[in-house]
N, C-alpha and C. Protein backbone atom coordinates (compact mmCIF):
# COMPACT_ATOMS: atom_id res chain seq x y z
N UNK A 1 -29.43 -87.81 26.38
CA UNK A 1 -29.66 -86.46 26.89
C UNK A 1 -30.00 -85.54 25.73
N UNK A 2 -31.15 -84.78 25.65
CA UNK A 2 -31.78 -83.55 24.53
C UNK A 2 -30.36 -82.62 25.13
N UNK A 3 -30.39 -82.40 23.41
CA UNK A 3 -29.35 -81.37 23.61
C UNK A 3 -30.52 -79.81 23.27
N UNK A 4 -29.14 -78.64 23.56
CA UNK A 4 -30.11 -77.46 23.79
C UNK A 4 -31.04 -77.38 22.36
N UNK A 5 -30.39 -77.96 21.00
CA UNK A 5 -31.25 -77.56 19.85
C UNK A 5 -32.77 -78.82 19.87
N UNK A 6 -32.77 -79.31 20.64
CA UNK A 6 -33.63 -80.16 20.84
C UNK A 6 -34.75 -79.26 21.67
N UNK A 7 -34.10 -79.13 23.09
CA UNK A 7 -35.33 -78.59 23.60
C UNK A 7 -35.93 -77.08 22.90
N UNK A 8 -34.92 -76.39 22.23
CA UNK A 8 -34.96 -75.51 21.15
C UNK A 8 -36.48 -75.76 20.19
N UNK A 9 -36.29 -76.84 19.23
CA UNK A 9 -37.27 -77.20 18.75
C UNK A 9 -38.64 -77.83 19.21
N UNK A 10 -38.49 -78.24 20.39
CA UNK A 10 -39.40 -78.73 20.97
C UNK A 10 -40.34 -77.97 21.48
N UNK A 11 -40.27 -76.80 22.35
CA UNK A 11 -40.67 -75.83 23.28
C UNK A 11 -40.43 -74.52 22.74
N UNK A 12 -39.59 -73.79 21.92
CA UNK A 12 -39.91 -72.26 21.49
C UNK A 12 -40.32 -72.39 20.28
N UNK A 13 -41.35 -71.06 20.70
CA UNK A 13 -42.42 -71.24 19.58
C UNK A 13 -41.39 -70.29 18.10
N UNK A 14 -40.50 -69.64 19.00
CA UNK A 14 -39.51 -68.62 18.27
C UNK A 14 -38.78 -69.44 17.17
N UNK A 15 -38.92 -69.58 15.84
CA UNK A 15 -37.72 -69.72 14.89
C UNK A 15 -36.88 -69.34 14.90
N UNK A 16 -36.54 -68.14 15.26
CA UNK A 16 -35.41 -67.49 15.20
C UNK A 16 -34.19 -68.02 15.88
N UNK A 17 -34.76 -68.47 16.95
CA UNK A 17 -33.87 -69.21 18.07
C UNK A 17 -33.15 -70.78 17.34
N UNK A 18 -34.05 -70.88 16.50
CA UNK A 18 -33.43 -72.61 16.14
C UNK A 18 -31.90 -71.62 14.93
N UNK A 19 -32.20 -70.78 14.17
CA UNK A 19 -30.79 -70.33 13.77
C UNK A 19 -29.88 -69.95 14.79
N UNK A 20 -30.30 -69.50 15.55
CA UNK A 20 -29.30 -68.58 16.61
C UNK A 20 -28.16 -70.17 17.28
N UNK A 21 -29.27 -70.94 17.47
CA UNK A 21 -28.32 -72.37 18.25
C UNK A 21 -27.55 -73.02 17.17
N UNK A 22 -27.85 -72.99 15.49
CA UNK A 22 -26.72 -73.87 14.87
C UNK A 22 -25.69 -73.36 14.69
N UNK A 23 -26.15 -71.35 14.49
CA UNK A 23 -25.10 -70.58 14.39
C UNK A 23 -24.23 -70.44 15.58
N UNK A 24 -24.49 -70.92 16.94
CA UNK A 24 -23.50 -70.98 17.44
C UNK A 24 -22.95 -72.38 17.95
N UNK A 25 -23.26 -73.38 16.68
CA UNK A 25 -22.57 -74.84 17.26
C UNK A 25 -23.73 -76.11 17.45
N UNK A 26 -24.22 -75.58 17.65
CA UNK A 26 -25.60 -76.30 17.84
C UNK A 26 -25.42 -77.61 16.49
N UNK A 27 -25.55 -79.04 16.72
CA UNK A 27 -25.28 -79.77 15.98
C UNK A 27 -26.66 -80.45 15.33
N UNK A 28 -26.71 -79.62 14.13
CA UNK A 28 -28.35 -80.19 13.44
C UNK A 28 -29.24 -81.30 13.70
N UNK A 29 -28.66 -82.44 12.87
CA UNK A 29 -29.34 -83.22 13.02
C UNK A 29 -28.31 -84.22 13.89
N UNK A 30 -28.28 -83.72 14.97
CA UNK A 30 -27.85 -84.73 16.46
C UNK A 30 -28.86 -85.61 17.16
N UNK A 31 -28.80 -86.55 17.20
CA UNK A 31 -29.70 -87.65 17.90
C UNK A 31 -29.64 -87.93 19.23
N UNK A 32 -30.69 -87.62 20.02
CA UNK A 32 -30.63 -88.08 21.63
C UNK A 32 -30.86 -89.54 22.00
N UNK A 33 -30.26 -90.14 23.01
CA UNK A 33 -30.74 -91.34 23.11
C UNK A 33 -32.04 -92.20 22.50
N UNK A 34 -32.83 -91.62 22.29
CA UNK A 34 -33.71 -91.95 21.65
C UNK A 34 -34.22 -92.11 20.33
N UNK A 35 -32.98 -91.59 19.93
CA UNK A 35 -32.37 -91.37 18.72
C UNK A 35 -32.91 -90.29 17.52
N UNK A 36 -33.77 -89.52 18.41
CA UNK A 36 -34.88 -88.41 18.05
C UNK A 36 -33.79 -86.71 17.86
N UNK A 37 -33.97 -86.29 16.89
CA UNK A 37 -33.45 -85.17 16.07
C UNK A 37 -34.04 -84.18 16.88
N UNK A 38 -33.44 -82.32 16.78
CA UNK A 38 -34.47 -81.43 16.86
C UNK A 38 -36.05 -81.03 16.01
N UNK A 39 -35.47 -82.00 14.34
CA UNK A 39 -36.76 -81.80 13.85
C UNK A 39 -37.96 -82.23 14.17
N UNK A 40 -37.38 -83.73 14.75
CA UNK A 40 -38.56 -85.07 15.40
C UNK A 40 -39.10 -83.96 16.60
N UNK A 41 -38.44 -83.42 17.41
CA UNK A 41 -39.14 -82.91 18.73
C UNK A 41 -39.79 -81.59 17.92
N UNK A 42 -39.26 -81.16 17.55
CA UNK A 42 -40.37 -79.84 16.58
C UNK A 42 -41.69 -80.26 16.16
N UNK A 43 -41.60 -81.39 15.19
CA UNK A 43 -42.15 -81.81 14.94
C UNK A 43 -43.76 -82.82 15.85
N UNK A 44 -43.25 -82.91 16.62
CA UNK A 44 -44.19 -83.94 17.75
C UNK A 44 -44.91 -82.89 18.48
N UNK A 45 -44.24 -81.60 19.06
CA UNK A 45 -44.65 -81.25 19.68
C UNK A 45 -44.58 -79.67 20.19
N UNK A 46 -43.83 -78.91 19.05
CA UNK A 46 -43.83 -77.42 18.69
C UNK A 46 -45.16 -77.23 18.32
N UNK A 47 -46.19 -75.83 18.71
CA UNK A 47 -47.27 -75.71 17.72
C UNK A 47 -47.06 -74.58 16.67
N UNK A 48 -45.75 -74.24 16.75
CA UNK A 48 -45.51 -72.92 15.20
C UNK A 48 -44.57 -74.03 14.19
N UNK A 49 -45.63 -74.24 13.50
CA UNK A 49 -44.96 -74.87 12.75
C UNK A 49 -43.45 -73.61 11.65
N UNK A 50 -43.38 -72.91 11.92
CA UNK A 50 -42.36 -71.94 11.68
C UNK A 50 -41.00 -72.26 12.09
N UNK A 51 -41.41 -73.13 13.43
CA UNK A 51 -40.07 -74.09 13.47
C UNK A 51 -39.41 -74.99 12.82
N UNK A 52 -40.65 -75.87 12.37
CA UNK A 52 -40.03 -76.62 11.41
C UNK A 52 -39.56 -76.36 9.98
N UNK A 53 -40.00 -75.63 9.61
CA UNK A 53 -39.48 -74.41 8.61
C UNK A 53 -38.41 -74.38 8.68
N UNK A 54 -37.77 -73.82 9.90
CA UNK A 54 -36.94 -72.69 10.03
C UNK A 54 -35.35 -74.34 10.30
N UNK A 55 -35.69 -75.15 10.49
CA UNK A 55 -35.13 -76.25 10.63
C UNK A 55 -35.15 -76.71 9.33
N UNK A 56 -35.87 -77.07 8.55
CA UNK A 56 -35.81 -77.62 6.75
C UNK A 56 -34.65 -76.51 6.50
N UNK A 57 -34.67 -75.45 6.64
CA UNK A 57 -34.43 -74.25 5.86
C UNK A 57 -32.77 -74.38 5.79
N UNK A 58 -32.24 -74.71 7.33
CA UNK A 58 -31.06 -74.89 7.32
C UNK A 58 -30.07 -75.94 7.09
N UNK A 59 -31.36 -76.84 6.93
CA UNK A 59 -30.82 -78.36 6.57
C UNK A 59 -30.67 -79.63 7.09
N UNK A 60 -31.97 -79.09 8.12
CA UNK A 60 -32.23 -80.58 9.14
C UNK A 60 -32.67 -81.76 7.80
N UNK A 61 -32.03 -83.04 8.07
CA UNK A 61 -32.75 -84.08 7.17
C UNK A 61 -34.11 -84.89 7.85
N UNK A 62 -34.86 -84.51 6.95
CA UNK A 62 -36.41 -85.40 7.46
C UNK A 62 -36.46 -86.61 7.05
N UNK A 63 -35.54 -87.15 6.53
CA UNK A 63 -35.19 -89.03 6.28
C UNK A 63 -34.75 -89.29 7.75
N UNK A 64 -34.02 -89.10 8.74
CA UNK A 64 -33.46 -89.51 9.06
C UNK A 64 -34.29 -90.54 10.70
N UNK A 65 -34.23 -91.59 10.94
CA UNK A 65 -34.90 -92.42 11.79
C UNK A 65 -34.65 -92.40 13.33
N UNK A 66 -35.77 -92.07 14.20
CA UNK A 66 -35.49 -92.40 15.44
C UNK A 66 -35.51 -94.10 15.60
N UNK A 67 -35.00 -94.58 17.02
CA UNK A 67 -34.55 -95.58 17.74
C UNK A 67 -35.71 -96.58 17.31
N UNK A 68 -37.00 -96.06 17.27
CA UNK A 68 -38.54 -96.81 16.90
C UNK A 68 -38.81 -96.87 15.51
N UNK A 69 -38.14 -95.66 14.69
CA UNK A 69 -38.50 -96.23 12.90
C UNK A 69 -38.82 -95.01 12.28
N UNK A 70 -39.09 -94.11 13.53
CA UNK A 70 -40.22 -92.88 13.28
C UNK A 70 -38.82 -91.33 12.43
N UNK A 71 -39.93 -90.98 11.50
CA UNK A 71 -39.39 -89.75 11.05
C UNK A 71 -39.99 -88.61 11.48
N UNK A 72 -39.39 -87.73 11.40
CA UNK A 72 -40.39 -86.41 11.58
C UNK A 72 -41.67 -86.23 11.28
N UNK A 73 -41.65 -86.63 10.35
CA UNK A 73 -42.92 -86.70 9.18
C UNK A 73 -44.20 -87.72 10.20
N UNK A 74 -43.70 -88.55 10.60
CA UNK A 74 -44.40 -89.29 11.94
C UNK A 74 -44.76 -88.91 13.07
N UNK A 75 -43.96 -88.30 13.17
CA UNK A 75 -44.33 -87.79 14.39
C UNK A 75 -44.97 -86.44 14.63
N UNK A 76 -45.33 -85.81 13.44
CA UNK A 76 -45.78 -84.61 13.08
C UNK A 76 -47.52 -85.01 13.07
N UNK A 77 -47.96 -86.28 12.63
CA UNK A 77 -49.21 -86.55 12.39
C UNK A 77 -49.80 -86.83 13.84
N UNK A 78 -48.97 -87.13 15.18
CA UNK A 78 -50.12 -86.84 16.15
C UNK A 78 -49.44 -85.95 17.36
N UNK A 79 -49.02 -84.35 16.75
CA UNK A 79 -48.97 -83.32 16.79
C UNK A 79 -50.73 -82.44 17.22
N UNK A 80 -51.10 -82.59 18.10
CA UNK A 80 -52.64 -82.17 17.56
C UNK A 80 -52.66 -80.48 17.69
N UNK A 81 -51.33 -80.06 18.10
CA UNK A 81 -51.38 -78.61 17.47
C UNK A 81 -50.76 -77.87 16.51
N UNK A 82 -50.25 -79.07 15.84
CA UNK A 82 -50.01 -78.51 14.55
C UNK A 82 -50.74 -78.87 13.08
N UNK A 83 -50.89 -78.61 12.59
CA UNK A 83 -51.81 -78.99 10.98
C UNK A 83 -50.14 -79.49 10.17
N UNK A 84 -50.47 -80.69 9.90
CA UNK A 84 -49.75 -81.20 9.00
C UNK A 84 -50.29 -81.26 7.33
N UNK A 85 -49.59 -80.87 6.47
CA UNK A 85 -49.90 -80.77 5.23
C UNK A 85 -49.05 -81.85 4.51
N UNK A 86 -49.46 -83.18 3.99
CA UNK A 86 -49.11 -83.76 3.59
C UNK A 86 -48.62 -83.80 2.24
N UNK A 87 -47.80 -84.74 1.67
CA UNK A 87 -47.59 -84.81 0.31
C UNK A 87 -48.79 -84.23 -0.89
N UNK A 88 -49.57 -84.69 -0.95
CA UNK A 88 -51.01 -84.96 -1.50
C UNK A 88 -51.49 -83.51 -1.20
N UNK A 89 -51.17 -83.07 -0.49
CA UNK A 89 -52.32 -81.69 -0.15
C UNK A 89 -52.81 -81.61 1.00
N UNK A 90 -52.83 -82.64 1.70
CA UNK A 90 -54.32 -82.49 2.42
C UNK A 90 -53.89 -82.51 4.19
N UNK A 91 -54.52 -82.04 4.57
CA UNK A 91 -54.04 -81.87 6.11
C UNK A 91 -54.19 -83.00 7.26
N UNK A 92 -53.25 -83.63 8.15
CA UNK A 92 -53.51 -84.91 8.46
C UNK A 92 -54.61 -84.70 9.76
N UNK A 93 -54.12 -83.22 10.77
CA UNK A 93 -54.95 -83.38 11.50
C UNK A 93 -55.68 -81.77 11.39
């Protein structure tokens, strides 16, 4: 079951909101059955990337593996509304 900081990251385009949920309990990097983080769902499928920001910022870990292998960082590359900026510089999509 997505917890609220999940659908948090997933669906508001608002940053602000991803502080407002850890500050009140909201458990960072919590894994849903799927073993997918709020960053992974930010990541896949937020298009302000300000979320994911706003998630690094407080200390989501982007090592950490869903159920399939996948990191944030994975699941950010077929995002097609967000521009990923890779290590290197360069933008994936």
């Amino acid at each position: 079951m997505a917890s609220c900081l999940d659908v948090g990251g997933n669906a508001h385009p608002n940053p602000d909101i991803i502080t407002t949920l850890v500050k009140s309990g909201a458990v960072l990097d919590g894994q849903d059955e799927s073993g997918r983080t709020a960053l992974m769902w930010a990541a896949a499928a937020n298009r302000n990337p300000e979320v994911i920001v706003a998630l690094l910022k407080i200390g989501a870990n982007p090592k950490i593996r869903s159920n399939e292998g996948q990191t944030a960082f994975d699941y950010a590359k077929y995002n097609m509304r967000l521009k990923v900026l890779t290590p290197t510089g360069s933008y994936l999509n």
